[in-house]
Protein backbone atom coordinates (compact mmCIF):
# COMPACT_ATOMS: atom_id res chain seq x y z
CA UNK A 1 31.34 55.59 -57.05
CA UNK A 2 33.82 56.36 -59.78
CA UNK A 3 32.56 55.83 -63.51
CA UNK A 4 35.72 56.09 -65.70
CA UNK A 5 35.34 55.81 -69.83
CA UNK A 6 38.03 54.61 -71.96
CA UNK A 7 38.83 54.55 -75.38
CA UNK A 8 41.18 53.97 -77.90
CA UNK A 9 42.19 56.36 -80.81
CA UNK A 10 43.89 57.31 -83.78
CA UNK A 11 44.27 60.15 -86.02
CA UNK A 12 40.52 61.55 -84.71
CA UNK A 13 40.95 65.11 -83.69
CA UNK A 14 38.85 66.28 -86.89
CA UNK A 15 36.24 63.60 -86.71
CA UNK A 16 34.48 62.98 -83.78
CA UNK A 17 36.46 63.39 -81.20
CA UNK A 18 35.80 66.40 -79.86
CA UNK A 19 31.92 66.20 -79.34
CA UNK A 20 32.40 62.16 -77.83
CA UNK A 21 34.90 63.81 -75.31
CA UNK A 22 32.46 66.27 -73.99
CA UNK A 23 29.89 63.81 -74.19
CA UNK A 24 31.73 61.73 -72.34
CA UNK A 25 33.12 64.45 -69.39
CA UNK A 26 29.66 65.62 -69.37
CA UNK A 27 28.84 62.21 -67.20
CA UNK A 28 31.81 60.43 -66.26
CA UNK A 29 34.26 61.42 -63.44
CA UNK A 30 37.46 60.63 -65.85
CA UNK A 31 38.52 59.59 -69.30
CA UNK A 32 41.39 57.36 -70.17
CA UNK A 33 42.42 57.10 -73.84
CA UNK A 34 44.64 55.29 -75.54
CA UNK A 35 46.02 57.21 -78.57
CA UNK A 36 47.70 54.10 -81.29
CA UNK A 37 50.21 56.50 -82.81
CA UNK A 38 48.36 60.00 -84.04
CA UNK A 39 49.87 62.28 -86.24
CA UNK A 40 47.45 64.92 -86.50
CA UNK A 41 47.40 66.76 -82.58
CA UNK A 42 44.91 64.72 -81.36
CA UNK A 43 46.95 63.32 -78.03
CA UNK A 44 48.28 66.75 -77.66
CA UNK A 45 44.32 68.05 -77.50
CA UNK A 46 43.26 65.54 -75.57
CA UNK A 47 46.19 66.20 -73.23
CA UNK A 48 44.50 69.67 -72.64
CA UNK A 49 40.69 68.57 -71.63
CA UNK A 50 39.92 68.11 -67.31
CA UNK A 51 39.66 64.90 -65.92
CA UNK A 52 41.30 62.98 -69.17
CA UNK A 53 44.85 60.84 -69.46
CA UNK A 54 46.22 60.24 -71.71
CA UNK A 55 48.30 57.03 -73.09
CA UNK A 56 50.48 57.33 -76.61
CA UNK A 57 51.48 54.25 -78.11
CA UNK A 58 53.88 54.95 -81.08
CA UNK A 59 53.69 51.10 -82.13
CA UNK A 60 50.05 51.18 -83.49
CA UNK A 61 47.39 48.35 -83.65
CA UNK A 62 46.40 48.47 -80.30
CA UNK A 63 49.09 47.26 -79.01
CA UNK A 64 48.76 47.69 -75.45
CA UNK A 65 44.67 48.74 -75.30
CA UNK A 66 44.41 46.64 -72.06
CA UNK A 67 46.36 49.45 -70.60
CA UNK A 68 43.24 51.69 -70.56
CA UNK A 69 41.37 50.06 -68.38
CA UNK A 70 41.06 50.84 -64.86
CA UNK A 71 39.76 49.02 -62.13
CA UNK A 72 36.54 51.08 -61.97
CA UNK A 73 33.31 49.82 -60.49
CA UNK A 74 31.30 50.76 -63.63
CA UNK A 75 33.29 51.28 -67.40
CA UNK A 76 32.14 52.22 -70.54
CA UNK A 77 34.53 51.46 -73.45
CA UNK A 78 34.15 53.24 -76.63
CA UNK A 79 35.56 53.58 -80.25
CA UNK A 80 36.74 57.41 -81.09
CA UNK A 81 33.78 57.11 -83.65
């Protein structure tokens, strides 16, 4: 069994991102996010955590969130906060 999470972000590396992303690794076997045009490093940090893809979107409001999800047996989708 494969349990991937997903989520989509923006502008998040200060807030929470950081202790959701362990959270998350802690339990799942992979973590796709989809990051709706950041400006402060947060797809380049999330680039550098195991097991996690990333998906940049310069265009914003979610344009493309269906993108993140994977044909997973089990998914958990979450909000950056």
């Amino acid at each position: 069994m494969n349990l991937v999470a997903s989520m989509v972000v923006r502008d998040e590396r200060s807030r929470y991102l950081e202790p959701c992303v362990q959270a998350l690794l802690a339990f799942c076997d992979a973590l796709v996010v989809l990051d709706d045009g950041s400006t402060d490093g947060t797809p380049e940090w999330l680039g550098e955590q195991e097991r996690t893809k990333v998906i940049r979107e310069a265009s914003g409001f979610f344009a493309n969130e269906g993108r993140t999800r994977q044909r997973q047996q089990f998914r958990r989708n979450l909000d950056g906060e």
